[in-house]
C-alpha atoms as a PDB file:
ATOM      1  CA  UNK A   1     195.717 -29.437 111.316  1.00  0.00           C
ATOM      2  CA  UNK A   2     197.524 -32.426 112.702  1.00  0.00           C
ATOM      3  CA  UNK A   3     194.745 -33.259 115.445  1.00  0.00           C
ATOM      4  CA  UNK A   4     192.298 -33.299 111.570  1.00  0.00           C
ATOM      5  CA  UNK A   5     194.556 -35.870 110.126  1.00  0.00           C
ATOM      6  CA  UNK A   6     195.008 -37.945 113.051  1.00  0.00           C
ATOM      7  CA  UNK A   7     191.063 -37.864 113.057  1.00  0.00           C
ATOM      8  CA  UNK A   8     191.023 -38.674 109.787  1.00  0.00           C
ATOM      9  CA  UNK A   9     193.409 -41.390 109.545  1.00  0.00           C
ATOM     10  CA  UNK A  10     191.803 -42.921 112.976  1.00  0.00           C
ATOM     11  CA  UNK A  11     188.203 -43.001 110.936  1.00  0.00           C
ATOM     12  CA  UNK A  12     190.002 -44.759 107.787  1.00  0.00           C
ATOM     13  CA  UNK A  13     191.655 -47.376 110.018  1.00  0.00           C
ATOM     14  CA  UNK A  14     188.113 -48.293 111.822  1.00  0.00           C
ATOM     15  CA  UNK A  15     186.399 -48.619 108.878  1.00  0.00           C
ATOM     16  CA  UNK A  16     189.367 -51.296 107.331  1.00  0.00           C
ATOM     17  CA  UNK A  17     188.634 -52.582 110.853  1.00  0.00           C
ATOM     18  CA  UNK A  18     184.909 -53.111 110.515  1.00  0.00           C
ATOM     19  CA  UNK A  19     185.116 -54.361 107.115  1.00  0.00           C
ATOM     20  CA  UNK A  20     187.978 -57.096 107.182  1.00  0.00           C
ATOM     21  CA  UNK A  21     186.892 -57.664 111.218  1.00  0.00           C
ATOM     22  CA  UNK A  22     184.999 -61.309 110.183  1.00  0.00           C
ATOM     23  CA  UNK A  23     188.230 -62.227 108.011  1.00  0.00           C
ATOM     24  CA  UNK A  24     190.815 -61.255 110.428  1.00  0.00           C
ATOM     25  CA  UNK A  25     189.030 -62.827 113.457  1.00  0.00           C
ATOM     26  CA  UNK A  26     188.986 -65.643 111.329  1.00  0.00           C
ATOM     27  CA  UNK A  27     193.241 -65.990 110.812  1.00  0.00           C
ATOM     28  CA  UNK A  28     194.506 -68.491 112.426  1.00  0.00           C
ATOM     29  CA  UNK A  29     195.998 -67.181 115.978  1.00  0.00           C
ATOM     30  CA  UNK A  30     194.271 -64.055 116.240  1.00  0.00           C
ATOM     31  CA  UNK A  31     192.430 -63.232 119.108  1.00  0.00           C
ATOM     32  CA  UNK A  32     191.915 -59.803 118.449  1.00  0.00           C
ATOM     33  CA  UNK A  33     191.736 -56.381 116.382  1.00  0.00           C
ATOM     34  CA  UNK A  34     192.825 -52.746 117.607  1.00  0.00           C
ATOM     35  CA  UNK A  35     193.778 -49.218 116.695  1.00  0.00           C
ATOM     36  CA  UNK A  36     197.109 -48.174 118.039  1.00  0.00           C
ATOM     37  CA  UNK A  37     200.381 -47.041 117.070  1.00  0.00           C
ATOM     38  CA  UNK A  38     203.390 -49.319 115.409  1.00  0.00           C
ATOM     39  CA  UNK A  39     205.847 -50.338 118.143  1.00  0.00           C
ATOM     40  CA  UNK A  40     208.630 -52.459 117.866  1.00  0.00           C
ATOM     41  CA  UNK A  41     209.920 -55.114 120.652  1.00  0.00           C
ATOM     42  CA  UNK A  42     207.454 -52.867 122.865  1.00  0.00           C
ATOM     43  CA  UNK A  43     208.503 -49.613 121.952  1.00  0.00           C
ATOM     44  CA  UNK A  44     206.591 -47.208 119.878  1.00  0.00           C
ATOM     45  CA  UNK A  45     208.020 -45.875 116.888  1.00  0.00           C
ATOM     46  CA  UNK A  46     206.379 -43.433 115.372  1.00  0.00           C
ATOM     47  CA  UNK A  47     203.077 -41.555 116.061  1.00  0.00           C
ATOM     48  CA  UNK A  48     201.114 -43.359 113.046  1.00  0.00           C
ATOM     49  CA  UNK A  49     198.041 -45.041 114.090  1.00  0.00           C
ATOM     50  CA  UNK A  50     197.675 -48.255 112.409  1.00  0.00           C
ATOM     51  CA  UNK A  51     195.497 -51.374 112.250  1.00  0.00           C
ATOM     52  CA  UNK A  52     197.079 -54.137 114.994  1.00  0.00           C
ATOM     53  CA  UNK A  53     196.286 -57.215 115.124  1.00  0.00           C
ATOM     54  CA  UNK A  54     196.947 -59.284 118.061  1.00  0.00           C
ATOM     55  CA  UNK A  55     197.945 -63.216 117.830  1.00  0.00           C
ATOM     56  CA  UNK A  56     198.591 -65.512 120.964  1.00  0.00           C
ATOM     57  CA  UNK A  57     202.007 -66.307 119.831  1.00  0.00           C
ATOM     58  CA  UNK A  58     204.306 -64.014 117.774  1.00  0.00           C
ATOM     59  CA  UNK A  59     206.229 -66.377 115.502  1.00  0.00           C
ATOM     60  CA  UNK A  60     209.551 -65.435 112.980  1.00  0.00           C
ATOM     61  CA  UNK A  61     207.156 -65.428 109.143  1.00  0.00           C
ATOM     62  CA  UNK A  62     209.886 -68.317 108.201  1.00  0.00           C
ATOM     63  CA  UNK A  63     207.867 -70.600 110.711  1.00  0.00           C
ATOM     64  CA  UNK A  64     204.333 -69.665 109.560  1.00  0.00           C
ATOM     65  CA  UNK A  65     202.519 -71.025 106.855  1.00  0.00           C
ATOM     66  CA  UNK A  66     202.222 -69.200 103.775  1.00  0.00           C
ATOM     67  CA  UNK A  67     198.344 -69.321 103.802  1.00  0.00           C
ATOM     68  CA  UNK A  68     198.976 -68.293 107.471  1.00  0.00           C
ATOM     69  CA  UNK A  69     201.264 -65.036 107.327  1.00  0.00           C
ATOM     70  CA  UNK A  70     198.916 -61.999 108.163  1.00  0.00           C
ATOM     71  CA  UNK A  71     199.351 -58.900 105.578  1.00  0.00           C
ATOM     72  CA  UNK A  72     201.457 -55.992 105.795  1.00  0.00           C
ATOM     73  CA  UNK A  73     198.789 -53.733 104.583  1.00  0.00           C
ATOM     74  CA  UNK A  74     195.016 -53.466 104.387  1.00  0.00           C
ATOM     75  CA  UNK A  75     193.028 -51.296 102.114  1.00  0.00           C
ATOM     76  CA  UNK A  76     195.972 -49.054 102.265  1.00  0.00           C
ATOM     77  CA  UNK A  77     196.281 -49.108 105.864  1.00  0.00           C
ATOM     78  CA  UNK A  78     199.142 -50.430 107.839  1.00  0.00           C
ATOM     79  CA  UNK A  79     199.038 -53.570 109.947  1.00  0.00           C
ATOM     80  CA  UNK A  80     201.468 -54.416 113.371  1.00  0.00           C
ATOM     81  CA  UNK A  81     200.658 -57.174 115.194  1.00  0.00           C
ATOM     82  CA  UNK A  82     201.047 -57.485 119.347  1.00  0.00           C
ATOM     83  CA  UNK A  83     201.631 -60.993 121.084  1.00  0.00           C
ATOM     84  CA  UNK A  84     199.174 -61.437 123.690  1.00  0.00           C
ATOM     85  CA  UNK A  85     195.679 -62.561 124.639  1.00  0.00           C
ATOM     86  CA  UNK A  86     193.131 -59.864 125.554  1.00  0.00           C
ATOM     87  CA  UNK A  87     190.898 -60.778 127.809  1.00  0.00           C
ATOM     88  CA  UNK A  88     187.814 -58.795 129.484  1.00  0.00           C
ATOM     89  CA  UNK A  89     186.998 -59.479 132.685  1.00  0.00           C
ATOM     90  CA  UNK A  90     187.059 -57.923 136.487  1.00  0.00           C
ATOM     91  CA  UNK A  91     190.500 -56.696 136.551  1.00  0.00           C
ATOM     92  CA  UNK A  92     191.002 -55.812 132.835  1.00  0.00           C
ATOM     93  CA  UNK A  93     194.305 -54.664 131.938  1.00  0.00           C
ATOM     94  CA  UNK A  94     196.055 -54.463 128.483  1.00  0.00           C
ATOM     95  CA  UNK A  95     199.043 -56.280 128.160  1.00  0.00           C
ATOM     96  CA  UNK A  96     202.181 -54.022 128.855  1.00  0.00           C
ATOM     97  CA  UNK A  97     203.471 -52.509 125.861  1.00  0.00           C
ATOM     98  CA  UNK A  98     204.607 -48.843 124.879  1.00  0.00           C
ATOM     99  CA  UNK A  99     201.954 -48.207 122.485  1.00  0.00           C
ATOM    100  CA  UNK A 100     199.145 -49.425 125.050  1.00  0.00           C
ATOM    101  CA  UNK A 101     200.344 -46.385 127.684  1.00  0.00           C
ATOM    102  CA  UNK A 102     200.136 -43.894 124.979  1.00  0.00           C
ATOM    103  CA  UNK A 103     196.416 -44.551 123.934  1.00  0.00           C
ATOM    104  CA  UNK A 104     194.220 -44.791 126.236  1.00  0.00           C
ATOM    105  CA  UNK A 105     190.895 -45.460 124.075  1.00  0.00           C
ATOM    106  CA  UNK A 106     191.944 -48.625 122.148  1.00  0.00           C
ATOM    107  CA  UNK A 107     189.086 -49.871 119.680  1.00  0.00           C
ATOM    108  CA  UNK A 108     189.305 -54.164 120.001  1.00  0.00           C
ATOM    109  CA  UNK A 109     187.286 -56.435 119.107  1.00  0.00           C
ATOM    110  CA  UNK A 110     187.793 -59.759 120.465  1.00  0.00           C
ATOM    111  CA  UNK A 111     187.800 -62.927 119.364  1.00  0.00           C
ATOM    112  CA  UNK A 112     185.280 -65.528 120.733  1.00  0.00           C
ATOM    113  CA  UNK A 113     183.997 -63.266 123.154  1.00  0.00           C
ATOM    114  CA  UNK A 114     182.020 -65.236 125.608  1.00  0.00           C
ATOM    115  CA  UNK A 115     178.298 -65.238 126.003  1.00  0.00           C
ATOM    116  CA  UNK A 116     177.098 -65.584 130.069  1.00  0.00           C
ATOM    117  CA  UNK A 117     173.452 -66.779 130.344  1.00  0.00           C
ATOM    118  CA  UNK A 118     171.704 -64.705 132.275  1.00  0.00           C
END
């Protein structure tokens, strides 16, 4: 019954995900969008999946701009965001946080992912 929910609530979160990706990529600071659990200074919290966004710099809200502050909340789902840059390349490895250890199929999408020519 739990595994259901989790399923559930994982299929909820990508579909906020797809939806809001073009906005959120958008935010100022953002370099990408994931599925993962809520942590806090690293450490995860809870078992609740939830929508993160990650920002290059994690700032106090006091020094962001209104227009700038990301939401709390989604289409009813619940947002965390993770300082760091993720990058795809040859040696790939998500930045070192709790959360990251615990789930091993993260669902990003990055922003300004390059294009090589071929």
């Amino acid at each position: 019954m739990a595994e259901a929910r989790r399923v559930s609530r994982r299929a909820k979160i990508k579909a906020v995900q797809e939806t809001r990706l073009d906005l959120l990529l958008a935010w100022p600071n953002v370099t990408a969008v994931d599925i993962n659990c809520r942590t806090k200074r690293g450490q995860k919290i809870d078992h609740d999946l939830c929508l993160v966004i990650w920002v290059r710099t994690k700032r106090p809200k006091s020094e962001i701009p209104l227009e700038e502050v990301l939401p709390r909340e989604i289409d009813g789902v619940s947002v965390d965001v993770f300082e760091g840059e993720v990058k795809i390349g040859d040696r790939f490895q998500w930045p070192d946080i709790a959360a990251n250890r615990q789930d091993n199929s993260p669902e990003v999408y990055l922003y300004k992912f390059p294009v090589i020519p071929s």
